[in-house]
Protein backbone atom coordinates (compact mmCIF):
# COMPACT_ATOMS: atom_id res chain seq x y z
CA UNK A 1 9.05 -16.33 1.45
CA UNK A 2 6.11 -13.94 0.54
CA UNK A 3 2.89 -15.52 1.27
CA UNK A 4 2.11 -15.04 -2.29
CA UNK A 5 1.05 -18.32 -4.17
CA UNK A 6 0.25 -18.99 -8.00
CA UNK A 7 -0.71 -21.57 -10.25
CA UNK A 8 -2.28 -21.78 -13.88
CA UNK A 9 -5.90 -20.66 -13.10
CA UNK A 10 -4.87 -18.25 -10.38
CA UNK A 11 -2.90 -16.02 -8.26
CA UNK A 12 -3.74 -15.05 -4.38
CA UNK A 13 -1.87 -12.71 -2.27
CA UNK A 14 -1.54 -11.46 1.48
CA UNK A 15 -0.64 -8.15 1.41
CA UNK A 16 -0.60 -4.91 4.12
CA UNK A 17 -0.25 -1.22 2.96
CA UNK A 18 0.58 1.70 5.30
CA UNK A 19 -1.33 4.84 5.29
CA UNK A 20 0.90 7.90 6.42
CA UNK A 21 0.09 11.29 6.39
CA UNK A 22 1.60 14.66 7.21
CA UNK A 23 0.65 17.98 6.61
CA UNK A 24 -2.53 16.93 4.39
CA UNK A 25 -0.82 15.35 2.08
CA UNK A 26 -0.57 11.22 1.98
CA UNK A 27 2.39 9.44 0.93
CA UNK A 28 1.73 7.15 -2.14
CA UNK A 29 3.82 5.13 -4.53
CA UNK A 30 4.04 4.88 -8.29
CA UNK A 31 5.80 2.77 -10.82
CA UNK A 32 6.35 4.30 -13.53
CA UNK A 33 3.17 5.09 -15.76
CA UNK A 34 0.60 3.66 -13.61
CA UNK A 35 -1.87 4.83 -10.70
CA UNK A 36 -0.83 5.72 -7.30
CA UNK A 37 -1.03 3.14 -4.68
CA UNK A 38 -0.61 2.45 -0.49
CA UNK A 39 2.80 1.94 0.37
CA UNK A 40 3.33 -1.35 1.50
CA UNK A 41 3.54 -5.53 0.80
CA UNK A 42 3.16 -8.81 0.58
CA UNK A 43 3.30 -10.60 4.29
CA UNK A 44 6.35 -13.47 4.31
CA UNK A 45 5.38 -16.68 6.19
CA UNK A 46 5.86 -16.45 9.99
CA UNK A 47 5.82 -12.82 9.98
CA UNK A 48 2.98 -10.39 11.72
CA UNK A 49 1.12 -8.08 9.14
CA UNK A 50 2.92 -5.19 11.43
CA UNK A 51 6.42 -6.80 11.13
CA UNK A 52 5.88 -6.82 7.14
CA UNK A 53 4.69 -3.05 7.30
CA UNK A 54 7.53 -1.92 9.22
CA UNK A 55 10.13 -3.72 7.07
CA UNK A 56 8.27 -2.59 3.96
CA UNK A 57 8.95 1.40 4.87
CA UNK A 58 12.50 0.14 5.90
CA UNK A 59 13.29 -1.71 2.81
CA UNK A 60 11.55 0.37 0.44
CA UNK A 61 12.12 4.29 1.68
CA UNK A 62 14.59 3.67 4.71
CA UNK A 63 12.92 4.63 6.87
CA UNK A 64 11.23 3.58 10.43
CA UNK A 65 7.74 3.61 10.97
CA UNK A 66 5.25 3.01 14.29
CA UNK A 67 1.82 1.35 13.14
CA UNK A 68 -0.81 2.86 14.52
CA UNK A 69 -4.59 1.12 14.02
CA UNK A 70 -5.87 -1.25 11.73
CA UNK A 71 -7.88 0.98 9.41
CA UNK A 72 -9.69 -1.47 6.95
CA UNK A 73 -9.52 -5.40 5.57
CA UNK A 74 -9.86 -5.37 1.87
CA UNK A 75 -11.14 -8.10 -0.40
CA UNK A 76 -9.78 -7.32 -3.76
CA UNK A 77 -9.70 -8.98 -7.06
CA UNK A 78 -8.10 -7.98 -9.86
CA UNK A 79 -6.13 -8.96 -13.06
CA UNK A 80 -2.38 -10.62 -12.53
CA UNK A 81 -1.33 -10.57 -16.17
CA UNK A 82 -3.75 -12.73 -17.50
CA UNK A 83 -5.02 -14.83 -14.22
CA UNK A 84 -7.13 -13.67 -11.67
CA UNK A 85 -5.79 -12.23 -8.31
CA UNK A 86 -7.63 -12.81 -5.10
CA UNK A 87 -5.91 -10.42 -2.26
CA UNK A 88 -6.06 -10.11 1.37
CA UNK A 89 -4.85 -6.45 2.53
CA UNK A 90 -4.66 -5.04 5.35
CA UNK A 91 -4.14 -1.46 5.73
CA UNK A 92 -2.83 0.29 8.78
CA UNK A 93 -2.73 3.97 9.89
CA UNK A 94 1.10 4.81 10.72
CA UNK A 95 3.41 7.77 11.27
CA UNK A 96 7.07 8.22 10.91
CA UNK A 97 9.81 7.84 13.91
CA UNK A 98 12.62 9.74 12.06
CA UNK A 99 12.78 12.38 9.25
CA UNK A 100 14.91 10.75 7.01
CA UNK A 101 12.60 10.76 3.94
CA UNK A 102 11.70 14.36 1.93
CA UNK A 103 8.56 15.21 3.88
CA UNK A 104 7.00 17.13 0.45
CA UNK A 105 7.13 16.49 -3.43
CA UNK A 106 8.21 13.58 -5.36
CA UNK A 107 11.59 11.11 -4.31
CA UNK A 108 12.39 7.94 -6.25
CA UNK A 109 12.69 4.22 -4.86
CA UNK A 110 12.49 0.58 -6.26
CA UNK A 111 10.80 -2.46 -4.81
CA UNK A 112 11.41 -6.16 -5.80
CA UNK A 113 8.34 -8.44 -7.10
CA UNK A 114 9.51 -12.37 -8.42
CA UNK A 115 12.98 -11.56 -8.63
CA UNK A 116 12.68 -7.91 -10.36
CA UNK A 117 13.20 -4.74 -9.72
CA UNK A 118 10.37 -2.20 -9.90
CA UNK A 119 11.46 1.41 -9.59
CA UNK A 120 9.09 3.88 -7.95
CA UNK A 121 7.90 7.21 -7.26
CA UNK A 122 6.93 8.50 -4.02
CA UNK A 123 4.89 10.97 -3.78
CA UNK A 124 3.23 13.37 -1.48
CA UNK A 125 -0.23 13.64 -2.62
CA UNK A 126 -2.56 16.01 -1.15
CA UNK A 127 -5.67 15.03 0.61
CA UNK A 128 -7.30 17.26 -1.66
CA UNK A 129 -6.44 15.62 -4.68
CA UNK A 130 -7.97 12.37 -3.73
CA UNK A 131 -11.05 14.57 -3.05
CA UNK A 132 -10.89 15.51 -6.07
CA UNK A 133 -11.29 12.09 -7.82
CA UNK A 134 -7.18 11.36 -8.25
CA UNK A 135 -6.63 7.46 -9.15
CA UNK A 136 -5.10 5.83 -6.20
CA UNK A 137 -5.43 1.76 -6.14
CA UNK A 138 -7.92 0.47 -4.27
CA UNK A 139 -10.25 3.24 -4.84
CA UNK A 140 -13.13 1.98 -2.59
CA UNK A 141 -10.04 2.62 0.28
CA UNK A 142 -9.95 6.29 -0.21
CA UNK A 143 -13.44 7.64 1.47
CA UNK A 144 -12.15 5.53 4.77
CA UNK A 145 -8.91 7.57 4.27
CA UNK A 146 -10.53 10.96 4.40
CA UNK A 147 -13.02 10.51 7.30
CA UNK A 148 -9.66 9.58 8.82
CA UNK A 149 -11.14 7.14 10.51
CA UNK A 150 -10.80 5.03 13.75
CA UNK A 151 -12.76 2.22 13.15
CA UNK A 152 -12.04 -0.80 11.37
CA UNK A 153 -13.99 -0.86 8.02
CA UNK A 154 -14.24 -4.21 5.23
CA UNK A 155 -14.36 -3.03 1.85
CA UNK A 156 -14.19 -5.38 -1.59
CA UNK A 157 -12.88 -4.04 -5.05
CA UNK A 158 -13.87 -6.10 -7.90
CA UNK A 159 -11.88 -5.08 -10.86
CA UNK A 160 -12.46 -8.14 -13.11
């Protein structure tokens, strides 16, 4: 069970997302006509945020992934069809143990959200284009991303 609760007024959610990168490029997902996001989601009950990240890559691309550190804790609200979202993420640095993903371009995937199926594309995005102002969700993640940085940072997005 996804630590993911809702009512009438509002929705909040406990999330992680997994930044991995190779060659330059970062490895996003898309659902179909919408922005690029972090791979990565919501944290079941009794489960470690780095449990839910590694079963996340496994479920989602088939694929095993180490976590490396704990890059930044975001604060983010934004609209759940028409009720608020308060979200907890947590977004890792990690790299891949096997090759058994497409290591350039674009491959196709599906995740599951309330019972549905969500299909997705991944993408290899290159560092470049996020310099260059390409939409990736949360935005006020991506200058953390290029520093490549070490440190923990906090960020909040406030998109309502």
């Amino acid at each position: 069970m996804d630590i993911l609760f809702k009512n009438d007024e509002f929705v909040f959610s406990y999330r992680v997302g997994g930044i991995l990168i190779h060659n330059e490029k970062i490895l996003l997902q898309r659902p179909k006509n919408d922005d690029y996001a972090i791979i990565g989601g919501h944290v079941a009950v009794m489960e470690t945020s780095m449990e839910t990240l590694k079963r996340e890559f496994e479920e989602e691309l088939h694929t095993k992934i180490e976590v490396d550190n704990l890059l930044a804790i975001g604060e983010i609200y934004f609209p759940w069809g028409k009720r608020p979202c308060h979200q907890i993420c947590l977004y890792y640095n990690v790299h891949l143990l096997d090759d058994g993903i497409p290591m350039d371009g674009v491959f196709h995937g599906y995740d599951e959200l309330d019972h549905e199926r969500i299909d997705l594309d991944f993408c290899w995005v290159p560092l470049e284009e996020l310099r260059k102002g390409a939409k990736v969700y949360p935005v006020e993640l991506i200058p953390y991303i290029l520093e490549q940085r070490k440190e923990t940072v906090h960020f909040v997005s406030k998109q309502i």
